[in-house]
C-alpha atoms as a PDB file:
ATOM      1  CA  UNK A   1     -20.464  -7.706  18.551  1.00  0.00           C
ATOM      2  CA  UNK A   2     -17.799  -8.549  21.341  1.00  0.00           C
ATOM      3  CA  UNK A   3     -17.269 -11.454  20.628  1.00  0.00           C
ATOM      4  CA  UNK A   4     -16.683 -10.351  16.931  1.00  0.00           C
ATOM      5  CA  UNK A   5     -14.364  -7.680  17.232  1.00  0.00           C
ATOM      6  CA  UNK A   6     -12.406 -10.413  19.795  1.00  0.00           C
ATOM      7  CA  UNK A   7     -11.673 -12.652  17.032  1.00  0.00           C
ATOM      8  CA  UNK A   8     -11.178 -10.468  14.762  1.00  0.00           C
ATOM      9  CA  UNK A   9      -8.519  -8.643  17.415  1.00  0.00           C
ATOM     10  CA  UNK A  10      -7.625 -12.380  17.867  1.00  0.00           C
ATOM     11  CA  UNK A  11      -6.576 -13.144  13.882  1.00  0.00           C
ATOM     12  CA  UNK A  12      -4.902  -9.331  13.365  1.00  0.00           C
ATOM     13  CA  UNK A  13      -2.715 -10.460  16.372  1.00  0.00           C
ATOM     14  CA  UNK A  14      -1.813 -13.855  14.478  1.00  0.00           C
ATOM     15  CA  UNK A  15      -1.173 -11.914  11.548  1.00  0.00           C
ATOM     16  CA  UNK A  16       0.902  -9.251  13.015  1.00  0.00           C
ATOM     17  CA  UNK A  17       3.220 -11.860  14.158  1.00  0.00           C
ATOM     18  CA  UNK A  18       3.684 -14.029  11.424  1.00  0.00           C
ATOM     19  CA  UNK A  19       4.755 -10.538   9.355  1.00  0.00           C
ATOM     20  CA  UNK A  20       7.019  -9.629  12.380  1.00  0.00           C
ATOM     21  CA  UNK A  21       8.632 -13.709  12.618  1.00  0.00           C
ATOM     22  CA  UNK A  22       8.676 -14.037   8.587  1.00  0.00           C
ATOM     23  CA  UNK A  23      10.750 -10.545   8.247  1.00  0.00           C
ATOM     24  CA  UNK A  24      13.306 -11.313  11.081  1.00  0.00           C
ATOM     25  CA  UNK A  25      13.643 -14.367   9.516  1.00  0.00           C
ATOM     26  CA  UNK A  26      14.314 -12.816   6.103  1.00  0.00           C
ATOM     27  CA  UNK A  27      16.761 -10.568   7.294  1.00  0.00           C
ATOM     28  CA  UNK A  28      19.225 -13.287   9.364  1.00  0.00           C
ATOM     29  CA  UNK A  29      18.631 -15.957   6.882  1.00  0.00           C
ATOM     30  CA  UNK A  30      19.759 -13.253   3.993  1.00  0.00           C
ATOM     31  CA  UNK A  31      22.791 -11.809   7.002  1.00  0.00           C
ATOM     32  CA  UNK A  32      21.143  -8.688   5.942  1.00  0.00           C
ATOM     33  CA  UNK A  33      24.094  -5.406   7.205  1.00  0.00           C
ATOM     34  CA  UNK A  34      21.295  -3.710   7.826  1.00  0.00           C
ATOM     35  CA  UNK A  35      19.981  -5.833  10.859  1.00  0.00           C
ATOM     36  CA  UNK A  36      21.749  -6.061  14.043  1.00  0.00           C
ATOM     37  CA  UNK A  37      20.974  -7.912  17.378  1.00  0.00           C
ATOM     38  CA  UNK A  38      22.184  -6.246  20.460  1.00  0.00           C
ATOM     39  CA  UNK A  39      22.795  -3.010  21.768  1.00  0.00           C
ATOM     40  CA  UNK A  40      26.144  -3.130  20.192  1.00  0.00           C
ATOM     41  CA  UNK A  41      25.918  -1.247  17.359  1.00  0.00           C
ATOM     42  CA  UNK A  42      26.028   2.863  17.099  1.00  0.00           C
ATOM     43  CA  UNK A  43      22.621   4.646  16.926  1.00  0.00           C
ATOM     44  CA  UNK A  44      21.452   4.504  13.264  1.00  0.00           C
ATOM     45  CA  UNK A  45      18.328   4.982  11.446  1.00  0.00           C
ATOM     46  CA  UNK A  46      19.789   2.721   9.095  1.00  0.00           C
ATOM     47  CA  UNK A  47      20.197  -0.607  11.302  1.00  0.00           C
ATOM     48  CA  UNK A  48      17.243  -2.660  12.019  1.00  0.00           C
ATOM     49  CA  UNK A  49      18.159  -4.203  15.849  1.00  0.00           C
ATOM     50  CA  UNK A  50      16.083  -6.443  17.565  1.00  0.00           C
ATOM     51  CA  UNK A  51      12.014  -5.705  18.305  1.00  0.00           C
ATOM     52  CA  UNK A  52      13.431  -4.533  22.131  1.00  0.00           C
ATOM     53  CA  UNK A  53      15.957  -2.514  20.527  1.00  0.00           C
ATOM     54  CA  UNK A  54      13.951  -0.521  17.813  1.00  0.00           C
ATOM     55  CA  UNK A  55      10.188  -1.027  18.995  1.00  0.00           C
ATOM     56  CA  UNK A  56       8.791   1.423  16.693  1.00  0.00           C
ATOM     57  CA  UNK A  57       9.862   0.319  13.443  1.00  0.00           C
ATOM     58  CA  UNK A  58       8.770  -3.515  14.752  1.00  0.00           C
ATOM     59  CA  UNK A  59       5.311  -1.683  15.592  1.00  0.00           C
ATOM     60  CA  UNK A  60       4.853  -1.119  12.680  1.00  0.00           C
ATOM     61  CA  UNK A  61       5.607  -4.417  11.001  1.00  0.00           C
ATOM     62  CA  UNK A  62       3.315  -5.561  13.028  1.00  0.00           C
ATOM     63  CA  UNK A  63       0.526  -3.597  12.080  1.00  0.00           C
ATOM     64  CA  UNK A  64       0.898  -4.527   8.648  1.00  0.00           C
ATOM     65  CA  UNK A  65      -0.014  -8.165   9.888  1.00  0.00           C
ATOM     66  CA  UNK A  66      -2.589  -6.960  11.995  1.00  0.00           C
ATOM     67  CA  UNK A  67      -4.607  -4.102  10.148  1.00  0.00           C
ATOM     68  CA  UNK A  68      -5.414  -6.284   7.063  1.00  0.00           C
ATOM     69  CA  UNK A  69      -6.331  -9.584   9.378  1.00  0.00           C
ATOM     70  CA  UNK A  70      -8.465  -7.383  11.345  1.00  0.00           C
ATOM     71  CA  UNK A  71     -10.679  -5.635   8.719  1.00  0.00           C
ATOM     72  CA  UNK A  72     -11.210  -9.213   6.662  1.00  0.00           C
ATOM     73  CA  UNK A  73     -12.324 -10.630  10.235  1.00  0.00           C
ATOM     74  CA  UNK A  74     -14.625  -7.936  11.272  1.00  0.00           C
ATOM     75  CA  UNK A  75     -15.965  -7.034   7.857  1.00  0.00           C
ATOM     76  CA  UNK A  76     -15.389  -9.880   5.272  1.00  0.00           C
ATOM     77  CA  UNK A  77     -13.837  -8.114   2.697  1.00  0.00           C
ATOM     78  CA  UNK A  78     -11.191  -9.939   1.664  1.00  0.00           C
ATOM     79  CA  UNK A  79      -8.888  -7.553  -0.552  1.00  0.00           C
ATOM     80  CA  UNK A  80      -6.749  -6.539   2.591  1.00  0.00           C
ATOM     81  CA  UNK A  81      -5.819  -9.812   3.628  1.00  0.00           C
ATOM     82  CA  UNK A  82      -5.501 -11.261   0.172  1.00  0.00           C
ATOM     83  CA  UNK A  83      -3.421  -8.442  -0.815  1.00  0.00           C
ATOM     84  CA  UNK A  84      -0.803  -8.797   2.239  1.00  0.00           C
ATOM     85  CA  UNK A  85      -0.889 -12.435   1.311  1.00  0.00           C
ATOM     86  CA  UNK A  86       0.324 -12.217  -1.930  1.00  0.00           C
ATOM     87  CA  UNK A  87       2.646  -9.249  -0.563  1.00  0.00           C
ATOM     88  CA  UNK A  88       4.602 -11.345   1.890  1.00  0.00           C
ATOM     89  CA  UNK A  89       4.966 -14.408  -0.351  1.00  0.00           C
ATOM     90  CA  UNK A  90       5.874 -12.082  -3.024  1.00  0.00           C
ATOM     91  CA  UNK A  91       8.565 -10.498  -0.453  1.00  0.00           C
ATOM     92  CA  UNK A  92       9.516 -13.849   0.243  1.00  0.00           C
ATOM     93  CA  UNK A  93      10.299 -15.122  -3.306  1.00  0.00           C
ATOM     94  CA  UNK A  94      12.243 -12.073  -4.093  1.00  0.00           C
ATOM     95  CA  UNK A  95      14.457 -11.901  -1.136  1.00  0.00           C
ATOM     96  CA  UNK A  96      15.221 -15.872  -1.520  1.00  0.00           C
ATOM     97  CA  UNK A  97      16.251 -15.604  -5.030  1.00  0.00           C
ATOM     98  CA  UNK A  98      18.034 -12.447  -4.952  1.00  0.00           C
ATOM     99  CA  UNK A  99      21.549 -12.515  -4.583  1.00  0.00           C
ATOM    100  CA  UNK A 100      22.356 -11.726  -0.626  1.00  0.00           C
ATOM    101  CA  UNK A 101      24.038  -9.067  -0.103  1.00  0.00           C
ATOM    102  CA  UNK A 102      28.081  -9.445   0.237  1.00  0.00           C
ATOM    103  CA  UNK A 103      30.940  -7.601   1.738  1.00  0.00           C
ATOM    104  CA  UNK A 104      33.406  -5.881  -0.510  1.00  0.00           C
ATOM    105  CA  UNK A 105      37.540  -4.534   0.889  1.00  0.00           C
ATOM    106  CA  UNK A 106      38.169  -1.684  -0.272  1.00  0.00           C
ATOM    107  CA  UNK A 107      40.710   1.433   0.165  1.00  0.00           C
ATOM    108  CA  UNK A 108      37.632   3.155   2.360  1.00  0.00           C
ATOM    109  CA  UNK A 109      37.225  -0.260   4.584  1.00  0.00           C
ATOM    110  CA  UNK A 110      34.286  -2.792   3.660  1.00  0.00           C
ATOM    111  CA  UNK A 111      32.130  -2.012   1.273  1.00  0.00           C
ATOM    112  CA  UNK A 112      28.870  -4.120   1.205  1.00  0.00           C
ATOM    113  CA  UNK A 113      27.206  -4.896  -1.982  1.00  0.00           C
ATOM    114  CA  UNK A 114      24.063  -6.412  -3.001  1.00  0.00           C
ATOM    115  CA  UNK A 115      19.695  -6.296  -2.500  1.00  0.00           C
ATOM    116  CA  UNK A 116      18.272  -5.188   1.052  1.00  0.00           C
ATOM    117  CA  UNK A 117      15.298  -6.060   0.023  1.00  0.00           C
ATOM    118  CA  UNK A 118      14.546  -8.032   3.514  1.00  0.00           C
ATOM    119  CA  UNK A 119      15.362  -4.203   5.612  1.00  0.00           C
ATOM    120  CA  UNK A 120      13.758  -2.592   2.517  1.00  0.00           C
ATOM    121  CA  UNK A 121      10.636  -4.116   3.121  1.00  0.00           C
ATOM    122  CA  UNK A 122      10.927  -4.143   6.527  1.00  0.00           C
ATOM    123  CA  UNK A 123      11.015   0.075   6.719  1.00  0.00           C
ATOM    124  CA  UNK A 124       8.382   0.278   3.986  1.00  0.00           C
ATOM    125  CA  UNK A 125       5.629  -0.989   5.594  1.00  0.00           C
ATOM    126  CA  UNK A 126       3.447   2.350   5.842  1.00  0.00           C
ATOM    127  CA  UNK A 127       3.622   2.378   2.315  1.00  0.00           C
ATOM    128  CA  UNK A 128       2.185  -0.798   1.753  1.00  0.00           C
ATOM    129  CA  UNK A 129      -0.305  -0.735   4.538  1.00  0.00           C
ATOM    130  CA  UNK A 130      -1.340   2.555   2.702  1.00  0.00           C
ATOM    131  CA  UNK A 131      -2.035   0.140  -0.382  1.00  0.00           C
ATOM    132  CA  UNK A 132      -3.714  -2.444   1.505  1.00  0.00           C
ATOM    133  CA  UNK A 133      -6.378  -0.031   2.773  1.00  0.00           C
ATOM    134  CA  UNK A 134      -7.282   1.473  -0.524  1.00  0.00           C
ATOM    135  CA  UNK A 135      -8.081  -1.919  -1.750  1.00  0.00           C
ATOM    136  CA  UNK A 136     -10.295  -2.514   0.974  1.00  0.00           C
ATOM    137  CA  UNK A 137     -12.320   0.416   0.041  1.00  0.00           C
ATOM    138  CA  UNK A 138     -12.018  -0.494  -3.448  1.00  0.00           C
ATOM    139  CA  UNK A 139     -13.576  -3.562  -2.993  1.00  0.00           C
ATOM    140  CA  UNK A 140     -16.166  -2.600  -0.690  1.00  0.00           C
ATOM    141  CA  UNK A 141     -17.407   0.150  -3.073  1.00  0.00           C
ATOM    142  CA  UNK A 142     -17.546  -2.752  -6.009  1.00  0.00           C
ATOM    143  CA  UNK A 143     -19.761  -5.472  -3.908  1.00  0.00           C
ATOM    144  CA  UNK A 144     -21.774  -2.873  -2.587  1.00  0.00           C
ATOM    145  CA  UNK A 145     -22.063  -0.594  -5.294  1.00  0.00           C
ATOM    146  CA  UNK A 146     -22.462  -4.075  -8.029  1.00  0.00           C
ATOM    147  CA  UNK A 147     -24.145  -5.932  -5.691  1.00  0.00           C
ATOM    148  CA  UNK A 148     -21.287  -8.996  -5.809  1.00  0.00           C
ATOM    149  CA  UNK A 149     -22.062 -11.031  -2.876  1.00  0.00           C
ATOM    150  CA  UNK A 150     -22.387  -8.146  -0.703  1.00  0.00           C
ATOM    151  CA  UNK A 151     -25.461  -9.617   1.392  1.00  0.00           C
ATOM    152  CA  UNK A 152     -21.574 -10.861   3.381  1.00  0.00           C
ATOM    153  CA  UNK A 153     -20.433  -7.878   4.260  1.00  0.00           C
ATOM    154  CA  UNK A 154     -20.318  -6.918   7.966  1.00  0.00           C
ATOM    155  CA  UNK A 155     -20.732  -3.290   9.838  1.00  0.00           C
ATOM    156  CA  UNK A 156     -19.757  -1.312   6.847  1.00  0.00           C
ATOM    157  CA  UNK A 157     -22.469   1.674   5.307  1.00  0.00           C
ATOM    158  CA  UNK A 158     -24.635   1.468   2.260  1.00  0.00           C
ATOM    159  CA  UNK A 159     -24.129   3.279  -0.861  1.00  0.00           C
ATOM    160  CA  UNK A 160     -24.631   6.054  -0.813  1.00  0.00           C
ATOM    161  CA  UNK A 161     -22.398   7.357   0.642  1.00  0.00           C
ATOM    162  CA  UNK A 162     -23.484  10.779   2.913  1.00  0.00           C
ATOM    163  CA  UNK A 163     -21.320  13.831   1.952  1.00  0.00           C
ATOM    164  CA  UNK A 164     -18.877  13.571   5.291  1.00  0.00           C
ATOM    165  CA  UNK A 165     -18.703  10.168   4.727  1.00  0.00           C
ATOM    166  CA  UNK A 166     -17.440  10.539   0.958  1.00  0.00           C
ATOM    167  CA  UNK A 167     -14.858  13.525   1.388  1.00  0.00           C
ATOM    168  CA  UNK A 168     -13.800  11.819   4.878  1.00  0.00           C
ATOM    169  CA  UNK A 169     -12.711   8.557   3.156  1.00  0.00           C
ATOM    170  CA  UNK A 170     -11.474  10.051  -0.184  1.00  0.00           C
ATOM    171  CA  UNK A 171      -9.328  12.490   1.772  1.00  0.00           C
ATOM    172  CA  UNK A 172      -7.817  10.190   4.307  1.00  0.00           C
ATOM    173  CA  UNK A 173      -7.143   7.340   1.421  1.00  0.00           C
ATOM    174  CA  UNK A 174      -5.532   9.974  -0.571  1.00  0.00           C
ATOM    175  CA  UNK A 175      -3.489  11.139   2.362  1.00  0.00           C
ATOM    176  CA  UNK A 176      -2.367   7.882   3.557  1.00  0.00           C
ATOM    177  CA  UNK A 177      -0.758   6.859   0.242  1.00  0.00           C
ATOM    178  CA  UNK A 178       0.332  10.472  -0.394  1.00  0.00           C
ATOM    179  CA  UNK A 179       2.272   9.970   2.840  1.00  0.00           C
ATOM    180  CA  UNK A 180       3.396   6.370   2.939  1.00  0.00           C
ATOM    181  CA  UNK A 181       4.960   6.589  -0.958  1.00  0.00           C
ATOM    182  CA  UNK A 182       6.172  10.064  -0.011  1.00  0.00           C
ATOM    183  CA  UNK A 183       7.968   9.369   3.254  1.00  0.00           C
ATOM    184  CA  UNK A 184       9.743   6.292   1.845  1.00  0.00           C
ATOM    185  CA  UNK A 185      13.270   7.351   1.704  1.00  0.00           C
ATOM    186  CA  UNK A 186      15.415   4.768  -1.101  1.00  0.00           C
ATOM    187  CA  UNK A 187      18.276   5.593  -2.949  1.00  0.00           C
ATOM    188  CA  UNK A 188      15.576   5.192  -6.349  1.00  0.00           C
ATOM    189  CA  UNK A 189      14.328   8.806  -6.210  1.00  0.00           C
ATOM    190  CA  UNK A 190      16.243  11.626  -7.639  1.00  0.00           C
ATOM    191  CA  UNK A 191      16.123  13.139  -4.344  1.00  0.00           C
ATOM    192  CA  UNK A 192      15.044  12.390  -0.978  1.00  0.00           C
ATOM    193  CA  UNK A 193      14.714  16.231   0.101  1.00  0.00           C
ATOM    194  CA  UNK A 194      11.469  17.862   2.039  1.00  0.00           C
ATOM    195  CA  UNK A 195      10.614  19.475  -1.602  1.00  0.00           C
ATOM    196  CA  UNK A 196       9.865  16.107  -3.064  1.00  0.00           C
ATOM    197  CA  UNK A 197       8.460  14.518  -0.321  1.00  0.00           C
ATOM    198  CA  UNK A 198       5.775  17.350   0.091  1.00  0.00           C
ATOM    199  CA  UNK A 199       5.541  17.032  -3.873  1.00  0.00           C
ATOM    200  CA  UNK A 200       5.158  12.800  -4.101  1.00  0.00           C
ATOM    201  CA  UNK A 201       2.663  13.479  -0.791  1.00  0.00           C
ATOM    202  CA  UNK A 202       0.274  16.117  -2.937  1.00  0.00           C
ATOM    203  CA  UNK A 203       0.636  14.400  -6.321  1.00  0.00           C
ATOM    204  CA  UNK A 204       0.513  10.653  -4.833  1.00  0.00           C
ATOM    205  CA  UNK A 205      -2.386  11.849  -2.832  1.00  0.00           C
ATOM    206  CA  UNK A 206      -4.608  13.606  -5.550  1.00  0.00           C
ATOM    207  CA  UNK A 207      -4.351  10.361  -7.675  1.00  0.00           C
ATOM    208  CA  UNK A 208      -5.736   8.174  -5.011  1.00  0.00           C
ATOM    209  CA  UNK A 209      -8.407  10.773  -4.326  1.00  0.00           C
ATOM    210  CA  UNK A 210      -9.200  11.279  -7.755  1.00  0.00           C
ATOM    211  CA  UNK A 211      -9.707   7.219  -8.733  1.00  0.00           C
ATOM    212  CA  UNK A 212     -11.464   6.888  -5.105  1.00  0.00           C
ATOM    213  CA  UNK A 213     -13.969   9.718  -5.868  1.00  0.00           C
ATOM    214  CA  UNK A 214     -14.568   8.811  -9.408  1.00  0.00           C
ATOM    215  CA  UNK A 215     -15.501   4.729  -8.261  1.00  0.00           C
ATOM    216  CA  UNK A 216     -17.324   6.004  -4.879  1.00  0.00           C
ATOM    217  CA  UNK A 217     -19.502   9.140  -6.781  1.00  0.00           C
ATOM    218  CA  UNK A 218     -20.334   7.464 -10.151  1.00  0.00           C
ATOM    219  CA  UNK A 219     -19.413   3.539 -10.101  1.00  0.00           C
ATOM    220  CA  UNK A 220     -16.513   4.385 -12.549  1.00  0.00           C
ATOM    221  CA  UNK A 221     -13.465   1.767 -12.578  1.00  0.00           C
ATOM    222  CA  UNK A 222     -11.421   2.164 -14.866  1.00  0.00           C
ATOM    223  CA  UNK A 223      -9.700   5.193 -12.908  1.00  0.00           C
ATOM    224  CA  UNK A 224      -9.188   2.991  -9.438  1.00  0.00           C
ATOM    225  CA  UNK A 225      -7.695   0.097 -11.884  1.00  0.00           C
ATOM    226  CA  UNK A 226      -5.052   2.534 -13.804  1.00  0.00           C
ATOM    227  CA  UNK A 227      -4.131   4.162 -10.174  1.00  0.00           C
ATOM    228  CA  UNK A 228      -3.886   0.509  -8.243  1.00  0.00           C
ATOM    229  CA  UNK A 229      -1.845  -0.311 -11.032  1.00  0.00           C
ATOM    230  CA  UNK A 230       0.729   2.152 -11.023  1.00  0.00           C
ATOM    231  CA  UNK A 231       0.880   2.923  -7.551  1.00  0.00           C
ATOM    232  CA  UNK A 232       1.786  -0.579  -6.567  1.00  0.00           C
ATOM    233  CA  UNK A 233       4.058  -0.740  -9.014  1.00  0.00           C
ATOM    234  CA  UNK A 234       5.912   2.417  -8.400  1.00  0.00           C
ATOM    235  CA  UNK A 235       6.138   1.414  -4.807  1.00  0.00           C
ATOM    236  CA  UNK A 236       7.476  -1.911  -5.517  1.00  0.00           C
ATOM    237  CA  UNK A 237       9.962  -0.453  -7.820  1.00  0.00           C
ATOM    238  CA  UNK A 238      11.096   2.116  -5.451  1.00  0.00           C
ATOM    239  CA  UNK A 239      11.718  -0.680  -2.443  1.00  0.00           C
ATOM    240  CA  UNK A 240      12.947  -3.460  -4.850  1.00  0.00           C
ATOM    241  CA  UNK A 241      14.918  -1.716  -7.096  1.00  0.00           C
ATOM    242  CA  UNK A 242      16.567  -3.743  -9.927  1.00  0.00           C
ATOM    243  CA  UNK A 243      20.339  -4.881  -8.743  1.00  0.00           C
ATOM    244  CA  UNK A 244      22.556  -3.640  -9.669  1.00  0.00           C
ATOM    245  CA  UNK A 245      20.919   0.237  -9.771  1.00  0.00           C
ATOM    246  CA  UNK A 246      20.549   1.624 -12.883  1.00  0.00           C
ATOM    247  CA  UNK A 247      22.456   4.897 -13.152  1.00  0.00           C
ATOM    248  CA  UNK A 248      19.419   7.059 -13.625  1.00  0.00           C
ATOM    249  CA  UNK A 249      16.899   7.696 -11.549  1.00  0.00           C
ATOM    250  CA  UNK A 250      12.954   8.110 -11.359  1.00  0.00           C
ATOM    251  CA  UNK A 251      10.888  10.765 -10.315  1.00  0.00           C
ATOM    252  CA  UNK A 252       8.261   9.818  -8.536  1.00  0.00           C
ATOM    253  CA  UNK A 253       6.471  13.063  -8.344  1.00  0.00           C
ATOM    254  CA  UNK A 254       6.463  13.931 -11.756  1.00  0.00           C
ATOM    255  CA  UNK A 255       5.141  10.381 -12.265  1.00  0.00           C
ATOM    256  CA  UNK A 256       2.085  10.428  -9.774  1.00  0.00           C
ATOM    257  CA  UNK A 257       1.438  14.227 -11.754  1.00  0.00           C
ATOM    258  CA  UNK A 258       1.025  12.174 -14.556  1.00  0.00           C
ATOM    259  CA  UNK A 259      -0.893   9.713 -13.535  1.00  0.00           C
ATOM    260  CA  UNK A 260      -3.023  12.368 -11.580  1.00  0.00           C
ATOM    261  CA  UNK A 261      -4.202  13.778 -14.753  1.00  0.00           C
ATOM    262  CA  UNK A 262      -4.322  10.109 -16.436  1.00  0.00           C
ATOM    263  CA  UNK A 263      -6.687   9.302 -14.239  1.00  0.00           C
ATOM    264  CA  UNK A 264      -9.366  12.407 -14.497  1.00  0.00           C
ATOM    265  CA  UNK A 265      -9.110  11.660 -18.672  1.00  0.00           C
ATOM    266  CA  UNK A 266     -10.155   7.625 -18.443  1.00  0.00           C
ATOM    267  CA  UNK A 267     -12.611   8.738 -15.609  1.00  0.00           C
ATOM    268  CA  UNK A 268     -14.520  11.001 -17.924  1.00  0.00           C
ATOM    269  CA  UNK A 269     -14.197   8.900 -21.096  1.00  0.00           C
ATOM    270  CA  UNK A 270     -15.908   5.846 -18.875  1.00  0.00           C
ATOM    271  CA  UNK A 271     -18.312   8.058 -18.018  1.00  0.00           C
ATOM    272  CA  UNK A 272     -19.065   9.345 -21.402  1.00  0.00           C
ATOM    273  CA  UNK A 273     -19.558   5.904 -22.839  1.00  0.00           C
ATOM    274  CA  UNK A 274     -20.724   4.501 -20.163  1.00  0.00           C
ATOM    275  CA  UNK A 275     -23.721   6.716 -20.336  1.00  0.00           C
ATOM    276  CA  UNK A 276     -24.275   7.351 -23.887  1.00  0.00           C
ATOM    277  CA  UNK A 277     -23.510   3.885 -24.949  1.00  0.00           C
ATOM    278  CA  UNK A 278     -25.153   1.885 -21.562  1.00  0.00           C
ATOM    279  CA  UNK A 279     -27.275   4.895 -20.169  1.00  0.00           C
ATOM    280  CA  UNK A 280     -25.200   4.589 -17.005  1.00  0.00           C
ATOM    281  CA  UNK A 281     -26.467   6.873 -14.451  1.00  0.00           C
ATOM    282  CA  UNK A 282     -24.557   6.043 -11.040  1.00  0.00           C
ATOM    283  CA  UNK A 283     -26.801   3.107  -9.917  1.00  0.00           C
ATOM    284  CA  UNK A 284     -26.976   2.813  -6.500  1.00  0.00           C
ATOM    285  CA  UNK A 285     -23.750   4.844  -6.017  1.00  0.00           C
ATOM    286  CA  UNK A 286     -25.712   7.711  -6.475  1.00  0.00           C
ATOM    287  CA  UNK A 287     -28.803   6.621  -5.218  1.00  0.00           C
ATOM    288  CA  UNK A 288     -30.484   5.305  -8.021  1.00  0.00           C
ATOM    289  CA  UNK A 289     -31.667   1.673  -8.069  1.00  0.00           C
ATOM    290  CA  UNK A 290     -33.238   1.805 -11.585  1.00  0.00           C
ATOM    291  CA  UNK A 291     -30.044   2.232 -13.499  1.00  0.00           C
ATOM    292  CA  UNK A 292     -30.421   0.282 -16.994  1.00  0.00           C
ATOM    293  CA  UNK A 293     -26.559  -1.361 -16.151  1.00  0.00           C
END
């Protein structure tokens, strides 16, 4: 078990850094404005300095690396790191072929002009580390509940799951997306006031929890499929908005509400057919190892 949890402590570490070495080297290759070596520079939330300068935000870059390496190691599901995989090439691509951002004269001084999608990323990484760990529960609750090649999996429960265990990981799943897509803070949303993130946090949140419960509970997918869908997508959207902005703007909460209520329909029309149609009665996520399915 030591030795385990060393290696896998060993490959989050190797992953932390190769998020923290490929952003900084997104944001000088790009000249982002928005990343500044030195202690020259004014105090601002906005600038991204150097890892001694701003440790936190670099912290947390890190654990973006490191969380998803970590869990594949120590577990074998490989959602987490596959996911953050195809996030940072993804990042990657889109920074590299994006026009870089260029400095504009104006009456007002220099106006700069163009995609941070390099700091963007950089300051969203909550958000998708949020992602990262519903999909690991996603796909643990498939193998185990489906029985795909779950005979692999290390140190994680069997389905059922106990009570605490099923309202402690629905609410905490639900929370951390409610909070990383409702703390990000872009120029996309209508508004970046406490109001809306308290509303993107409860709506954001209830979706999660509501496709979590559904696939944890009864086995159901289609919910967990609609919500990864969306979610990622409204996230991605929101940190790599189209350049130039459009002139309107999204909002996210009313979105999330929508998807929220999406979400409880498809649940209970998989259900429905599922059980009239396949006599689906939970399987093993309830319990039950004599399902007909």
């Amino acid at each position: 078990m030591n030795r385990t949890l060393a290696g896998s402590a060993i490959l989050g570490f190797l992953g932390g850094l190769v998020n923290v070495a490929v952003t900084r080297t997104l944001l000088t290759h790009v000249d982002s404005p928005f990343f500044e070596l030195g202690r020259d520079a004014a105090p601002n939330a906005v600038i991204i300095r150097s890892i001694r300068d701003t440790p936190q935000l670099w912290i947390g870059v890190f654990a973006l690396g490191f969380v998803p390496l970590f869990i594949t190691a120590s577990t074998r599901l490989l959602a987490p790191t596959g996911g953050f995989a195809a996030l940072l090439g993804g990042v990657a691509y889109v920074v590299l072929t994006s026009p870089f951002p260029q400095g504009e004269t104006s009456a007002s001084g220099i106006f700069v002009n163009g995609p941070f999608y390099a700091s963007n990323y950089a300051k969203s990484w909550y958000a998708w580390l949020s992602l990262l760990l519903v999909a690991g529960v996603a796909e643990f609750a498939l193998r185990r509940g489906y029985g795909l090649r779950d005979g692999r999996l290390r140190h994680l429960p069997d389905l059922s799951l106990s009570r605490s265990q099923f309202w402690s990981v629905t609410l905490v799943m639900g929370a951390l997306v409610g909070l990383g897509v409702g703390l990000l803070n872009p120029l996309y949303y209508y508004q970046s006031d406490l109001s809306t993130v308290l509303a993107v946090l409860v709506t954001a949140g209830a979706a999660t929890w509501i496709a979590l419960a559904a696939l944890l509970s009864r086995g159901l997918v289609t919910p967990l499929a609609l919500d990864a869908y969306w979610a990622q997508g409204i996230v991605a959207a929101t940190v790599f908005p189209p350049h130039p902005s459009p002139e309107s703007h999204t909002h996210p909460e009313l979105l999330f509400l929508f998807l929220s209520v999406a979400v409880s329909l498809l649940g209970l029309l998989e259900l429905a057919i599922r059980s009239r149609y396949r006599g689906w009665d939970g399987g093993s996520f309830t319990g039950r190892t004599d399902t007909p399915e």
